[in-house]
PDB file of N, CA and C in Angstrom:
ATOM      1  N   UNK A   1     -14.468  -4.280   9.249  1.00  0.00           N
ATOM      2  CA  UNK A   1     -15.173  -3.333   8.414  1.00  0.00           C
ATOM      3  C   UNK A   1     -15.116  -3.787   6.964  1.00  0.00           C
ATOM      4  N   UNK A   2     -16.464  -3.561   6.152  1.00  0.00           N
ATOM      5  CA  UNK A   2     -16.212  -4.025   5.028  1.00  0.00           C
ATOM      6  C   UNK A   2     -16.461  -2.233   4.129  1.00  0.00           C
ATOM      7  N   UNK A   3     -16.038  -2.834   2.426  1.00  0.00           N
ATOM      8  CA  UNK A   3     -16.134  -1.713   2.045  1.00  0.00           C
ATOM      9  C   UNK A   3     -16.032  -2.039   0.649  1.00  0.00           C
ATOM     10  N   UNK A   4     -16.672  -1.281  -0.469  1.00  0.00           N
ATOM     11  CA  UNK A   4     -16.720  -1.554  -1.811  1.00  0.00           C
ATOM     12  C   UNK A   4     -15.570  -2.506  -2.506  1.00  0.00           C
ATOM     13  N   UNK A   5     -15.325  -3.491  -3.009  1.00  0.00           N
ATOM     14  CA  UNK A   5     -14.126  -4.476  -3.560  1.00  0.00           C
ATOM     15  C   UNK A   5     -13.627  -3.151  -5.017  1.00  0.00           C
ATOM     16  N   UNK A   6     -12.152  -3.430  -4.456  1.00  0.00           N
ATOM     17  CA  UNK A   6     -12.216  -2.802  -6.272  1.00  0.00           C
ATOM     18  C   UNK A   6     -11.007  -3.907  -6.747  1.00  0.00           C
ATOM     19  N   UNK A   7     -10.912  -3.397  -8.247  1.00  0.00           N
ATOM     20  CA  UNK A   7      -9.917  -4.552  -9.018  1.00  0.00           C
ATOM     21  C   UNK A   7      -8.577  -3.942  -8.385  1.00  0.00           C
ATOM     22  N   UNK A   8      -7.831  -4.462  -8.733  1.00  0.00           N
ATOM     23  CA  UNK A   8      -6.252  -3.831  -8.794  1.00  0.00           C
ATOM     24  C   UNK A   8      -5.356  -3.071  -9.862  1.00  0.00           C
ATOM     25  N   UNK A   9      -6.836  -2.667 -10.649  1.00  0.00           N
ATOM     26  CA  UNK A   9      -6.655  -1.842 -11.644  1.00  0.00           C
ATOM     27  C   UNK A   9      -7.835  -0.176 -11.114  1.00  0.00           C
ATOM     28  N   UNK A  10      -7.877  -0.937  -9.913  1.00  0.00           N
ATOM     29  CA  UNK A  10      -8.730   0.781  -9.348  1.00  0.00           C
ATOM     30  C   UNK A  10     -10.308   0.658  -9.914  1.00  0.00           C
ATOM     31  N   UNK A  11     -10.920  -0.624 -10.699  1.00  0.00           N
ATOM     32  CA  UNK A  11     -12.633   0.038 -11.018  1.00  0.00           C
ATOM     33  C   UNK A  11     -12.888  -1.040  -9.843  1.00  0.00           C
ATOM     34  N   UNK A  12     -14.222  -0.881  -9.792  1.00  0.00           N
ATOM     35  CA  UNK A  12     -15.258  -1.808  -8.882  1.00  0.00           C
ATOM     36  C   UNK A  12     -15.521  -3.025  -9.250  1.00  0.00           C
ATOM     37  N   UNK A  13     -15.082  -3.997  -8.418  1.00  0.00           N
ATOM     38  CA  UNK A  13     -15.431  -5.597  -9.123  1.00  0.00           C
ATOM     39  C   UNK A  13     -16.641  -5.872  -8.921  1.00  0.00           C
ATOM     40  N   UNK A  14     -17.095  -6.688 -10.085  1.00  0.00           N
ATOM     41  CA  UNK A  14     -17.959  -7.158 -10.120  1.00  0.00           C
ATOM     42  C   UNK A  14     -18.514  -8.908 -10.379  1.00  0.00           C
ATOM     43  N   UNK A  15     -18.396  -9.342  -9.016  1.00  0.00           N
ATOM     44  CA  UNK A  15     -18.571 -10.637  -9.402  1.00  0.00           C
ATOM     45  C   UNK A  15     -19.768 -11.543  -9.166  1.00  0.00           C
ATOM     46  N   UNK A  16     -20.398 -12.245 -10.544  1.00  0.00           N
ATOM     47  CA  UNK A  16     -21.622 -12.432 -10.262  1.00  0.00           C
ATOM     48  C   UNK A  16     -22.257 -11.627 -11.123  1.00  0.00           C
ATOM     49  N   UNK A  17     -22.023 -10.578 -11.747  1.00  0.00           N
ATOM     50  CA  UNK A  17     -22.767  -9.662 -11.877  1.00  0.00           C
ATOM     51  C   UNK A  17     -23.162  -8.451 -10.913  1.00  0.00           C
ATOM     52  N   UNK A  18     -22.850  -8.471  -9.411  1.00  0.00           N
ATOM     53  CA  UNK A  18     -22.876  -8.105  -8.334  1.00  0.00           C
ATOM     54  C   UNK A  18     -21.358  -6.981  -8.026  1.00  0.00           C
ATOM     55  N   UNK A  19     -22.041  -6.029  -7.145  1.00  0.00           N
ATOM     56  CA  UNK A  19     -21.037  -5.314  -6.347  1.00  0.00           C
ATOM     57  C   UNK A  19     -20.888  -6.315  -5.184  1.00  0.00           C
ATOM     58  N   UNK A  20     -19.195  -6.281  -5.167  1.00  0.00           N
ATOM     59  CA  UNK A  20     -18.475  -7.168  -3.910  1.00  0.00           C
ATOM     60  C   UNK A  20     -18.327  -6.427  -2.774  1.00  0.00           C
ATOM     61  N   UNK A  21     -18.117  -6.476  -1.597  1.00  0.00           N
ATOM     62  CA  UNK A  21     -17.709  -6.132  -0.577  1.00  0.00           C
ATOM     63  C   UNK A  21     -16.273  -6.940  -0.263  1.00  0.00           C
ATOM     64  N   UNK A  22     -15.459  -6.414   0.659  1.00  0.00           N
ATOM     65  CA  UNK A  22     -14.023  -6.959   0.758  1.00  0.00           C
ATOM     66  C   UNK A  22     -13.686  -6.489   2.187  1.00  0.00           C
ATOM     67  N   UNK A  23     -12.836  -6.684   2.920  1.00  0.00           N
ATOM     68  CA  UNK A  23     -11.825  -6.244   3.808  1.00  0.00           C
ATOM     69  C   UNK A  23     -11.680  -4.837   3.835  1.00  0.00           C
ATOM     70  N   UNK A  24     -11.368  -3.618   4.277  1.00  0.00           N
ATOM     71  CA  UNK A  24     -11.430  -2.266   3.981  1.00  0.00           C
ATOM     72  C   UNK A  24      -9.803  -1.741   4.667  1.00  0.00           C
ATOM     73  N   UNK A  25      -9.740  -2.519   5.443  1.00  0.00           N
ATOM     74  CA  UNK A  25      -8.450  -2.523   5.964  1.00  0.00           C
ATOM     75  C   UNK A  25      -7.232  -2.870   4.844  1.00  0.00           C
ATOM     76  N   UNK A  26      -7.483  -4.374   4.110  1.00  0.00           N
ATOM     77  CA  UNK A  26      -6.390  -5.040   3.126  1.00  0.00           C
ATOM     78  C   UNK A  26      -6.616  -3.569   2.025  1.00  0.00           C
ATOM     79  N   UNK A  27      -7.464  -3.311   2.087  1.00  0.00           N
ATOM     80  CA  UNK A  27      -7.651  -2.100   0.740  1.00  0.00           C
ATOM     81  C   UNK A  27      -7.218  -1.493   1.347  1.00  0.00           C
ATOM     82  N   UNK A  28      -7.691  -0.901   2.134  1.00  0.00           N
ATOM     83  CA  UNK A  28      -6.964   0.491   2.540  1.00  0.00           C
ATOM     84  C   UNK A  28      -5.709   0.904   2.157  1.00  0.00           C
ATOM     85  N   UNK A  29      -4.642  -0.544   2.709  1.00  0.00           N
ATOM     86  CA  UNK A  29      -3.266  -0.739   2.336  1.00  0.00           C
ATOM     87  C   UNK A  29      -2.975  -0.395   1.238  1.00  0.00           C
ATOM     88  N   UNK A  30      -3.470  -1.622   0.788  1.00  0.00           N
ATOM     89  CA  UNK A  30      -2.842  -1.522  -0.757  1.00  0.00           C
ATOM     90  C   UNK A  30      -3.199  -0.147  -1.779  1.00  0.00           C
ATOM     91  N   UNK A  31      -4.081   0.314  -1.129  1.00  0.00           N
ATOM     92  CA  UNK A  31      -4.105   1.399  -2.345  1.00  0.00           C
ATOM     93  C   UNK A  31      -3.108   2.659  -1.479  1.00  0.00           C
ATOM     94  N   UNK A  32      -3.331   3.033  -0.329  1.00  0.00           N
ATOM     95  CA  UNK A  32      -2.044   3.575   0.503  1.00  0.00           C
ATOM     96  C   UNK A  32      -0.866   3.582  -0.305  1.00  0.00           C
ATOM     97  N   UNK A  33       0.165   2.152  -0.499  1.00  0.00           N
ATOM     98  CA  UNK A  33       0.958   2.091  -0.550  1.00  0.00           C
ATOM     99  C   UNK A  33       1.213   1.789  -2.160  1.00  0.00           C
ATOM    100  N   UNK A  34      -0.149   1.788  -3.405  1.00  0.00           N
ATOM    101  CA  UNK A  34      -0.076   1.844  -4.462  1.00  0.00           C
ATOM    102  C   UNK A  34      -0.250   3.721  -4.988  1.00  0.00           C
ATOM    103  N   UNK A  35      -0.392   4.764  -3.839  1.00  0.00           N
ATOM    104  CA  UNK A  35      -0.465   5.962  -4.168  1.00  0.00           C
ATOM    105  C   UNK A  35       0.458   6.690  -4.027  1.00  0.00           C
ATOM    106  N   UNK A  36       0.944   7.116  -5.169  1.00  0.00           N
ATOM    107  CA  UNK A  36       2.377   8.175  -5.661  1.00  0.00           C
ATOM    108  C   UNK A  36       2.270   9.193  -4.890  1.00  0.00           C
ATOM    109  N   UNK A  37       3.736  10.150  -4.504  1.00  0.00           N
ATOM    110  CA  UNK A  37       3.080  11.632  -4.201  1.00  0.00           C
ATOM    111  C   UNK A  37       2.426  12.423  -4.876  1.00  0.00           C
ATOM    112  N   UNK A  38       1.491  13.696  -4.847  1.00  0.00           N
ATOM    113  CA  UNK A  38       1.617  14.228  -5.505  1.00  0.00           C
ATOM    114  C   UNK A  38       0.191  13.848  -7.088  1.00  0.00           C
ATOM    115  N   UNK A  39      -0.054  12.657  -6.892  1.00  0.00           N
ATOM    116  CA  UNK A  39      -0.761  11.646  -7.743  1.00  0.00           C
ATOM    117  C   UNK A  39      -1.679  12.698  -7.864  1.00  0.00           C
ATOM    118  N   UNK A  40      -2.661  13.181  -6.732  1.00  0.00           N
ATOM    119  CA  UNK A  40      -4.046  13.131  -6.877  1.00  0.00           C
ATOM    120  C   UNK A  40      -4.145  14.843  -6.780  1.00  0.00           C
ATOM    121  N   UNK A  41      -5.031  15.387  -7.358  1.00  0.00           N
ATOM    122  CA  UNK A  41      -4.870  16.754  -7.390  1.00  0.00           C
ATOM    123  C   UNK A  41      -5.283  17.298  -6.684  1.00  0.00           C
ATOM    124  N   UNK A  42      -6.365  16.644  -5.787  1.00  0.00           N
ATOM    125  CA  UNK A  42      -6.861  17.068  -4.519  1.00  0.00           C
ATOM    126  C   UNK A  42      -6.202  17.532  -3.357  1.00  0.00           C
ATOM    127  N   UNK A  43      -5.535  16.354  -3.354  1.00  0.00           N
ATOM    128  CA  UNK A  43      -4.404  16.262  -2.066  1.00  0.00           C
ATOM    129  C   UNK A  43      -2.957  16.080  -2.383  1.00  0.00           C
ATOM    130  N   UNK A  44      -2.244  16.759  -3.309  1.00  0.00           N
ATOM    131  CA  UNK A  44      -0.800  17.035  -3.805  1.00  0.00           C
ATOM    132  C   UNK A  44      -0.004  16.284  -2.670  1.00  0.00           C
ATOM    133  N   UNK A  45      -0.064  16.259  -1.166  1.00  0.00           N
ATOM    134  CA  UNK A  45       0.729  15.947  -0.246  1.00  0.00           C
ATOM    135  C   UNK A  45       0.351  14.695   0.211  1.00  0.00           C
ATOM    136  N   UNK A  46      -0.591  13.626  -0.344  1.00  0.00           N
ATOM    137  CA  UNK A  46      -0.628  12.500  -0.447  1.00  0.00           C
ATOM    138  C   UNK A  46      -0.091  11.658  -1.153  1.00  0.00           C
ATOM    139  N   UNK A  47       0.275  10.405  -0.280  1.00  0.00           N
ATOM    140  CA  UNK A  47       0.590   9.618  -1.056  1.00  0.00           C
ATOM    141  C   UNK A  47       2.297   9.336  -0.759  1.00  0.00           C
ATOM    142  N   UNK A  48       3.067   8.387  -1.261  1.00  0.00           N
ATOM    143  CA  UNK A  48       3.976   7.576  -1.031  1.00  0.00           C
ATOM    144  C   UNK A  48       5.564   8.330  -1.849  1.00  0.00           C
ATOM    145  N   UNK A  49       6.414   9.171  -1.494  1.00  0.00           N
ATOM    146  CA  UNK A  49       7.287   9.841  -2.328  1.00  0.00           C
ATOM    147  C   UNK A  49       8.455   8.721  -3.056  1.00  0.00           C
ATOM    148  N   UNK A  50       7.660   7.882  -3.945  1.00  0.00           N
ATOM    149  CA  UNK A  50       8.634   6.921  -4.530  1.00  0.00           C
ATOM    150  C   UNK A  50       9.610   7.110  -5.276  1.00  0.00           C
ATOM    151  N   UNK A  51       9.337   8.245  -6.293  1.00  0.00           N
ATOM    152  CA  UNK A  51      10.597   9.013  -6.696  1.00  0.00           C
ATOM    153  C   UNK A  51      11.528   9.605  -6.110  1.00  0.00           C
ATOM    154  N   UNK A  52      11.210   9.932  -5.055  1.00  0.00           N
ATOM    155  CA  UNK A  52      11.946  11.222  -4.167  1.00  0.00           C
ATOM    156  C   UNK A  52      12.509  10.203  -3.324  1.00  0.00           C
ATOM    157  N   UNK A  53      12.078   9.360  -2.824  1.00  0.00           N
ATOM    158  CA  UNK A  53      12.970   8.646  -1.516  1.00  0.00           C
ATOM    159  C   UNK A  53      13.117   6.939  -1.435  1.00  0.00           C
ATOM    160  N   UNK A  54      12.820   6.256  -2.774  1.00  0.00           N
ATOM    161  CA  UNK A  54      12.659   4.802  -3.094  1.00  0.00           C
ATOM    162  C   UNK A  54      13.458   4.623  -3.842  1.00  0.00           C
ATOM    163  N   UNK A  55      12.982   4.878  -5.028  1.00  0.00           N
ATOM    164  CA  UNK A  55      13.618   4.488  -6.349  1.00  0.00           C
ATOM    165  C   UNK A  55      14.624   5.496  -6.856  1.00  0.00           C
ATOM    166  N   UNK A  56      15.417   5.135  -6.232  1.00  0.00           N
ATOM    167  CA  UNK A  56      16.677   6.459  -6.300  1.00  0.00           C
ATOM    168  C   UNK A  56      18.211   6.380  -5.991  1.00  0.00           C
ATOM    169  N   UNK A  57      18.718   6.257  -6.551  1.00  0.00           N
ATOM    170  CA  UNK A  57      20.367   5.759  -6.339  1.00  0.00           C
ATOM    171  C   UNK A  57      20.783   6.014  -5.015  1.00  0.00           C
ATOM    172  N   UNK A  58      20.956   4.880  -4.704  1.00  0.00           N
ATOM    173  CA  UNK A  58      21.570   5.057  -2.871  1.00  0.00           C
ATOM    174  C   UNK A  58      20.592   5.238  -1.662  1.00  0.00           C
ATOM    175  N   UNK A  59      19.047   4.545  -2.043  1.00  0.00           N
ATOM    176  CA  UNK A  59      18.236   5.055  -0.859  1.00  0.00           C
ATOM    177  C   UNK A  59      18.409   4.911   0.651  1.00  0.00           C
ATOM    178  N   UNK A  60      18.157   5.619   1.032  1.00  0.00           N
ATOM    179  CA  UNK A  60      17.814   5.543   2.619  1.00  0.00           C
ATOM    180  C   UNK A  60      17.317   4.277   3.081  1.00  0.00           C
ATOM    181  N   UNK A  61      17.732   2.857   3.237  1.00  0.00           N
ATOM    182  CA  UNK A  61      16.674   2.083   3.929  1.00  0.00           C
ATOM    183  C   UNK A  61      15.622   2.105   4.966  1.00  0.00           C
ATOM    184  N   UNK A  62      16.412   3.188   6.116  1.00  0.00           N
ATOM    185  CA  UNK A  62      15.493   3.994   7.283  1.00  0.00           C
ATOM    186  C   UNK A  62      14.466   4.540   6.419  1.00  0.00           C
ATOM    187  N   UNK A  63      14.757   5.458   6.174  1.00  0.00           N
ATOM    188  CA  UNK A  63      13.479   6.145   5.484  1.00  0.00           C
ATOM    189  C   UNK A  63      12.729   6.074   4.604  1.00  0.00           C
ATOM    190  N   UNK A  64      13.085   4.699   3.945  1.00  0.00           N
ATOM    191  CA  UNK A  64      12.100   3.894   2.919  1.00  0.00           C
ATOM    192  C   UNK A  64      11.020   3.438   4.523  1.00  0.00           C
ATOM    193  N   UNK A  65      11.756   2.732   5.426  1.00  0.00           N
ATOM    194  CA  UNK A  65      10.261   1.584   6.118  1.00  0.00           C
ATOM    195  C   UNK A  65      10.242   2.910   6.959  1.00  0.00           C
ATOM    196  N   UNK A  66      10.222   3.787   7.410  1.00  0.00           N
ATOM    197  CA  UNK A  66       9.498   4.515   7.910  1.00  0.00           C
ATOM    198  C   UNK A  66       8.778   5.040   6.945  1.00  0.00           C
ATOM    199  N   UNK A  67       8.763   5.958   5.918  1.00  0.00           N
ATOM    200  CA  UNK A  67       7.593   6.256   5.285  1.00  0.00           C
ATOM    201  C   UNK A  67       6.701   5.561   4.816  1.00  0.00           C
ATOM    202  N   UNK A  68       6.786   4.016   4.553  1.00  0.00           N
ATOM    203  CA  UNK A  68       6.016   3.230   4.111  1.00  0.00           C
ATOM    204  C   UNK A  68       5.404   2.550   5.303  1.00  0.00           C
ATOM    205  N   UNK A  69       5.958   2.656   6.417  1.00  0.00           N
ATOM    206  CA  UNK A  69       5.466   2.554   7.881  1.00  0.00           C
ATOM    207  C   UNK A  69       4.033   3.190   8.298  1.00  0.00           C
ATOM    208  N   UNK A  70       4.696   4.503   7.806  1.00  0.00           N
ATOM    209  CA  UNK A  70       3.812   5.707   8.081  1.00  0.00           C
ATOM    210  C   UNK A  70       2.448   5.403   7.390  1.00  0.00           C
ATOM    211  N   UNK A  71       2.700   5.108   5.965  1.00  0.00           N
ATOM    212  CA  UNK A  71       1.673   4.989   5.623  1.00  0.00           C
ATOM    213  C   UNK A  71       0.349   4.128   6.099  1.00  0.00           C
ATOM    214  N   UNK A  72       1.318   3.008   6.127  1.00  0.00           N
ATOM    215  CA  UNK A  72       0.543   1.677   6.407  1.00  0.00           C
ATOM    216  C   UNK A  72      -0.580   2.035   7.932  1.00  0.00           C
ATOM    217  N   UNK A  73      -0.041   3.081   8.809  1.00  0.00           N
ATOM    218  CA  UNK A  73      -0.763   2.930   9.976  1.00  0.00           C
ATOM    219  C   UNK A  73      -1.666   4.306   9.888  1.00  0.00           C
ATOM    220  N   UNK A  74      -1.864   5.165   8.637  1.00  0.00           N
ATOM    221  CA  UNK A  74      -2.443   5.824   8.965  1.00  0.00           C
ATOM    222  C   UNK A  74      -3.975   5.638   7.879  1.00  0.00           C
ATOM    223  N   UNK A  75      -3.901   4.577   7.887  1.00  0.00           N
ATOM    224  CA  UNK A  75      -5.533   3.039   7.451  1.00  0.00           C
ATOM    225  C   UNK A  75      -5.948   3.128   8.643  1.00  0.00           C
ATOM    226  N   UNK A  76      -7.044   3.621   8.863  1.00  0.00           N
ATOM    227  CA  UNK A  76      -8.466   3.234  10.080  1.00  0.00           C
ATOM    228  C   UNK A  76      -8.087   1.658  10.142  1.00  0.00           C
ATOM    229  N   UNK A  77      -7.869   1.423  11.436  1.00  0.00           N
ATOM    230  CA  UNK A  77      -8.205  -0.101  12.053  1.00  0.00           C
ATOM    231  C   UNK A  77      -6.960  -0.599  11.844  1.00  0.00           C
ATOM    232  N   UNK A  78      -5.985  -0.022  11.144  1.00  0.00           N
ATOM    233  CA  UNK A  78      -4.255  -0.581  11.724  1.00  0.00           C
ATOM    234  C   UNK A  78      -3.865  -0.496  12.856  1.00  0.00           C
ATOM    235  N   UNK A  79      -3.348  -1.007  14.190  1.00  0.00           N
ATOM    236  CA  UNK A  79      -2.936  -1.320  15.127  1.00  0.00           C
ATOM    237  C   UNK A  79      -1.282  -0.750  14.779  1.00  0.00           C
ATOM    238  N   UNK A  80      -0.706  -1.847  14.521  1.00  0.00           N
ATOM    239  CA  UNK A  80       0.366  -1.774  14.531  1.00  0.00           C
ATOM    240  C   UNK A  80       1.360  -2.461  12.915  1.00  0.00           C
ATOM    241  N   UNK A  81       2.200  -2.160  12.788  1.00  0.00           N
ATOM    242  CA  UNK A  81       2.790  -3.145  11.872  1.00  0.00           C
ATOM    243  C   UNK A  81       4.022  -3.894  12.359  1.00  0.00           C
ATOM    244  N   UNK A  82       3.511  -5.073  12.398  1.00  0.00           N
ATOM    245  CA  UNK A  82       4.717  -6.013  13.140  1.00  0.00           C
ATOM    246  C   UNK A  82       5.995  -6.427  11.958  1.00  0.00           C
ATOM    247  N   UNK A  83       6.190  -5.808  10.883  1.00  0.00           N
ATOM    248  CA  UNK A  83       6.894  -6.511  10.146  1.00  0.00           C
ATOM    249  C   UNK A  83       6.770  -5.878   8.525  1.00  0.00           C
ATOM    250  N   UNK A  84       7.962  -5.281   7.819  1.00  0.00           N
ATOM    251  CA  UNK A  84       7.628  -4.555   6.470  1.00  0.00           C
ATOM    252  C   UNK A  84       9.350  -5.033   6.040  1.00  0.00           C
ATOM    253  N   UNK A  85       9.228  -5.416   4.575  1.00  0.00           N
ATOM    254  CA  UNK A  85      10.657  -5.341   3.857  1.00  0.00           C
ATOM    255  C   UNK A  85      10.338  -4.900   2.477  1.00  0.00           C
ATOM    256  N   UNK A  86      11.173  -4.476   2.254  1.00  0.00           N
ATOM    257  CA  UNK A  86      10.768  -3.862   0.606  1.00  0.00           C
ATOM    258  C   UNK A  86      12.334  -4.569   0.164  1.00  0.00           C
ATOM    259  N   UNK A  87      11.951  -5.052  -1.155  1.00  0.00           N
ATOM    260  CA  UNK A  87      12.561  -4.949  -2.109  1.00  0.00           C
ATOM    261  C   UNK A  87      12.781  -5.076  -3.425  1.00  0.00           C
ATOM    262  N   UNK A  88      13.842  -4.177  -3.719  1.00  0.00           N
ATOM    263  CA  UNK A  88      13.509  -3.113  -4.893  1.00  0.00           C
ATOM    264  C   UNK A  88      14.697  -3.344  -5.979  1.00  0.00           C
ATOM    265  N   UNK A  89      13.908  -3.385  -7.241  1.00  0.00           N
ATOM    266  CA  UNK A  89      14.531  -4.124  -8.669  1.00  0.00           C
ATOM    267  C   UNK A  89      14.687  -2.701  -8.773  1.00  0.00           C
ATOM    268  N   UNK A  90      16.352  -1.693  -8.995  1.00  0.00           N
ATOM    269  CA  UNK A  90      16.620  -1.079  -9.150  1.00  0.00           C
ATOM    270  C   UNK A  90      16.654   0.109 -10.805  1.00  0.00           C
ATOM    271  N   UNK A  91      17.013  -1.939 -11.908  1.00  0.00           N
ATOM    272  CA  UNK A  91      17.606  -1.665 -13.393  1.00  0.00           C
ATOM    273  C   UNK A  91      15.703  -1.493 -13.574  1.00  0.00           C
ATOM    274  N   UNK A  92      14.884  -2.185 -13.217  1.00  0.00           N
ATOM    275  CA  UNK A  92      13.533  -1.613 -13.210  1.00  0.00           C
ATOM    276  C   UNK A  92      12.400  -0.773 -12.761  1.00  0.00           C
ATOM    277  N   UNK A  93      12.901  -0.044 -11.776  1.00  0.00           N
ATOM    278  CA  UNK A  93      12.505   0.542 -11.113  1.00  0.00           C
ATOM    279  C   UNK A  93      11.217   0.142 -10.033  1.00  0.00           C
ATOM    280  N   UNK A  94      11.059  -0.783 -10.118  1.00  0.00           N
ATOM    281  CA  UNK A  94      10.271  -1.579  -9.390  1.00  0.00           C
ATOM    282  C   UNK A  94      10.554  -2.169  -8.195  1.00  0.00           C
ATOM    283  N   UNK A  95       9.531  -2.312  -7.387  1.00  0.00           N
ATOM    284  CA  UNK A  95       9.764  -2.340  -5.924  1.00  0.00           C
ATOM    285  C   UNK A  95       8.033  -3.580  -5.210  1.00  0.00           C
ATOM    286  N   UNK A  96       8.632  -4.646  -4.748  1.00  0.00           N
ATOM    287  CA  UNK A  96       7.588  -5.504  -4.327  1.00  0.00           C
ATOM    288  C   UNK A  96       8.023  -5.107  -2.645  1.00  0.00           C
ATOM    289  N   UNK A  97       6.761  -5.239  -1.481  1.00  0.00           N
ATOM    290  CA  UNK A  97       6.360  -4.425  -0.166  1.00  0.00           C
ATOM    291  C   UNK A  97       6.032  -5.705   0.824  1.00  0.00           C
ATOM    292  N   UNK A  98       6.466  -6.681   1.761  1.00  0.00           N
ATOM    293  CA  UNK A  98       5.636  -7.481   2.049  1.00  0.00           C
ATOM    294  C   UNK A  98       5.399  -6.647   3.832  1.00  0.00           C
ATOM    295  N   UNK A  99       4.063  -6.727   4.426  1.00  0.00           N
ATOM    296  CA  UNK A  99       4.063  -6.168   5.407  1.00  0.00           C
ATOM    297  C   UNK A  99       3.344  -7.059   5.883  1.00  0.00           C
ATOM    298  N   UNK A 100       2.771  -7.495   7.592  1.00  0.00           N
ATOM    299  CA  UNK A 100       2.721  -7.754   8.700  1.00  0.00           C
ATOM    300  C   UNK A 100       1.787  -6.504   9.555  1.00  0.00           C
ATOM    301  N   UNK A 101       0.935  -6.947   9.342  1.00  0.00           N
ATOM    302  CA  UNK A 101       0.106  -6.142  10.493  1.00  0.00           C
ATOM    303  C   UNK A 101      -0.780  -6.433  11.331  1.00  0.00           C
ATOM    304  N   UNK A 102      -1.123  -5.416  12.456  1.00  0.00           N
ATOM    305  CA  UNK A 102      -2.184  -6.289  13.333  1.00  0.00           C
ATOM    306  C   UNK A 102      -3.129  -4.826  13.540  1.00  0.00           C
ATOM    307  N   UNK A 103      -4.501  -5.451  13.046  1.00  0.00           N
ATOM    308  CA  UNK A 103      -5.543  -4.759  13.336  1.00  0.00           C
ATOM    309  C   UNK A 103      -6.524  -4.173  15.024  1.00  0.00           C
ATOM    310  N   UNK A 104      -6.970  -2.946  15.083  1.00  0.00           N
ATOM    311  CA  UNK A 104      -7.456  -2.814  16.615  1.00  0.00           C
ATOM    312  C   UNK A 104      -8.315  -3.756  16.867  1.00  0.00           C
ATOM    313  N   UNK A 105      -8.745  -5.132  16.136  1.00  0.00           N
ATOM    314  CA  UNK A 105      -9.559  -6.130  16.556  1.00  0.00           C
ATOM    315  C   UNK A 105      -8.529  -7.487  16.779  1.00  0.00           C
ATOM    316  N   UNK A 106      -7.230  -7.074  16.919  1.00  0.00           N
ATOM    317  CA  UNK A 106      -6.607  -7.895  16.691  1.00  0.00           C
ATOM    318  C   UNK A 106      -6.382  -8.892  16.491  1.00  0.00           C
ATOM    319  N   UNK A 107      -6.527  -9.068  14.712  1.00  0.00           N
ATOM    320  CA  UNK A 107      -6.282  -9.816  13.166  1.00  0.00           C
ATOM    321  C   UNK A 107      -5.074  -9.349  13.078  1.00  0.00           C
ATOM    322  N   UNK A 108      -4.277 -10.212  12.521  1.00  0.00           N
ATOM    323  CA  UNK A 108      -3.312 -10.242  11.866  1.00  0.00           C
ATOM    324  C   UNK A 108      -2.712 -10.964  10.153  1.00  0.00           C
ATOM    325  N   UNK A 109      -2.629 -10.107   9.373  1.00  0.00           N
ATOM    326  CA  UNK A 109      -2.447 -10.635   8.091  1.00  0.00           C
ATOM    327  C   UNK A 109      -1.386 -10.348   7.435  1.00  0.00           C
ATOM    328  N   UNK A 110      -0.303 -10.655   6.474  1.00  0.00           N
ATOM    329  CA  UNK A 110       0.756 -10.607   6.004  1.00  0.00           C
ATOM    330  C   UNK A 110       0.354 -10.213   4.076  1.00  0.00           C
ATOM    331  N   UNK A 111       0.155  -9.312   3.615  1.00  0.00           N
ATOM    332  CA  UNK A 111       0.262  -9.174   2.385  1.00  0.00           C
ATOM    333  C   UNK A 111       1.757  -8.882   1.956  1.00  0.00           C
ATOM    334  N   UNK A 112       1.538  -9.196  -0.101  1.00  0.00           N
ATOM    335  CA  UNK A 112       2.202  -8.114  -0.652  1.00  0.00           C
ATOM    336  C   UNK A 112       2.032  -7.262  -1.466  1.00  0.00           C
ATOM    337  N   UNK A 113       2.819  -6.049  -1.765  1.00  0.00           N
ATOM    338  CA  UNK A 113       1.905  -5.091  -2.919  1.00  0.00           C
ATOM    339  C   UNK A 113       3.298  -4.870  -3.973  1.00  0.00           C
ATOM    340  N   UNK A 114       3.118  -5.097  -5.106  1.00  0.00           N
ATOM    341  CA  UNK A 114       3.599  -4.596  -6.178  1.00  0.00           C
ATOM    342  C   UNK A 114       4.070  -3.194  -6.833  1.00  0.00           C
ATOM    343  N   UNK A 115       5.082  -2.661  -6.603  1.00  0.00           N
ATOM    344  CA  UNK A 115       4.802  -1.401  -6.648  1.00  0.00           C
ATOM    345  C   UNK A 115       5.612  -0.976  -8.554  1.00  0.00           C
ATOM    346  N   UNK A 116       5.042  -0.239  -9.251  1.00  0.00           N
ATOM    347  CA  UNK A 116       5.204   0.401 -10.146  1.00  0.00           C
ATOM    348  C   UNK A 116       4.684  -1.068 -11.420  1.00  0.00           C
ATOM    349  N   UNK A 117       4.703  -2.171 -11.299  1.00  0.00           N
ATOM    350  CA  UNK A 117       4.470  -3.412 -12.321  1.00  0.00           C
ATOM    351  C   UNK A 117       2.899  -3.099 -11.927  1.00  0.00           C
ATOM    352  N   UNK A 118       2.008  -3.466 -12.992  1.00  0.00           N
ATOM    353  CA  UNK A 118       0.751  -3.967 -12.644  1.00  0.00           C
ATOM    354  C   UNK A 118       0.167  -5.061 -12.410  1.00  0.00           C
ATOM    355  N   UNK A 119       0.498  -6.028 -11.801  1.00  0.00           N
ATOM    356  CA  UNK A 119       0.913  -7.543 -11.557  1.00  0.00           C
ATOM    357  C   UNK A 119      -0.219  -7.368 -10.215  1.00  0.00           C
TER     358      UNK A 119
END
């Protein structure tokens, strides 16, 4: 499935002068797992509780890759995720995501996402 490209600053790329098309799945992810709780005013109960259960003295490792689990498979056309590690720069509060997944067309691709840096 394809679907509008955006930057990694959230507008619409434009390359060429042209609207891009991209992967909808790799997006899906990454913006999934680039969305805070609470972020969007629409849906208060969306989104990734990074304050509440990440970036937080003494986290849960269980319940870091399960919620970030969670997320990852509830992207149209995720299968499964064969593979997620997070880790997390504490004195910065920052947290890099590498995941492993396999799509219901079964593709398989390995990203990573940056979490709180804009990198």
């Amino acid at each position: 499935m394809n679907d509008l490209q955006m930057t990694r600053d959230g507008d619409l790329y434009l390359g060429n002068h042209d609207i891009m098309t991209t992967d909808s799945i790799e997006q899906g992810i990454y913006i999934r797992l680039r969305w805070w709780y609470n972020e969007w005013k629409f849906g208060p109960d969306y989104g990734v509780k990074y304050f509440d259960n990440i970036l937080v003295k003494n986290p849960n490792k269980t319940l870091i890759v399960s919620e970030l689990t969670s997320q990852i498979l509830s992207v149209d056309g995720v299968k499964n995720v064969e593979g997620l590690s997070v880790d997390i720069d504490y004195a910065s509060r920052k947290a890099t995501i590498v995941y492993r997944v396999i799509t219901e067309s079964q593709e398989r691709f390995e990203r990573e996402v940056k979490i709180w840096s804009m990198e």
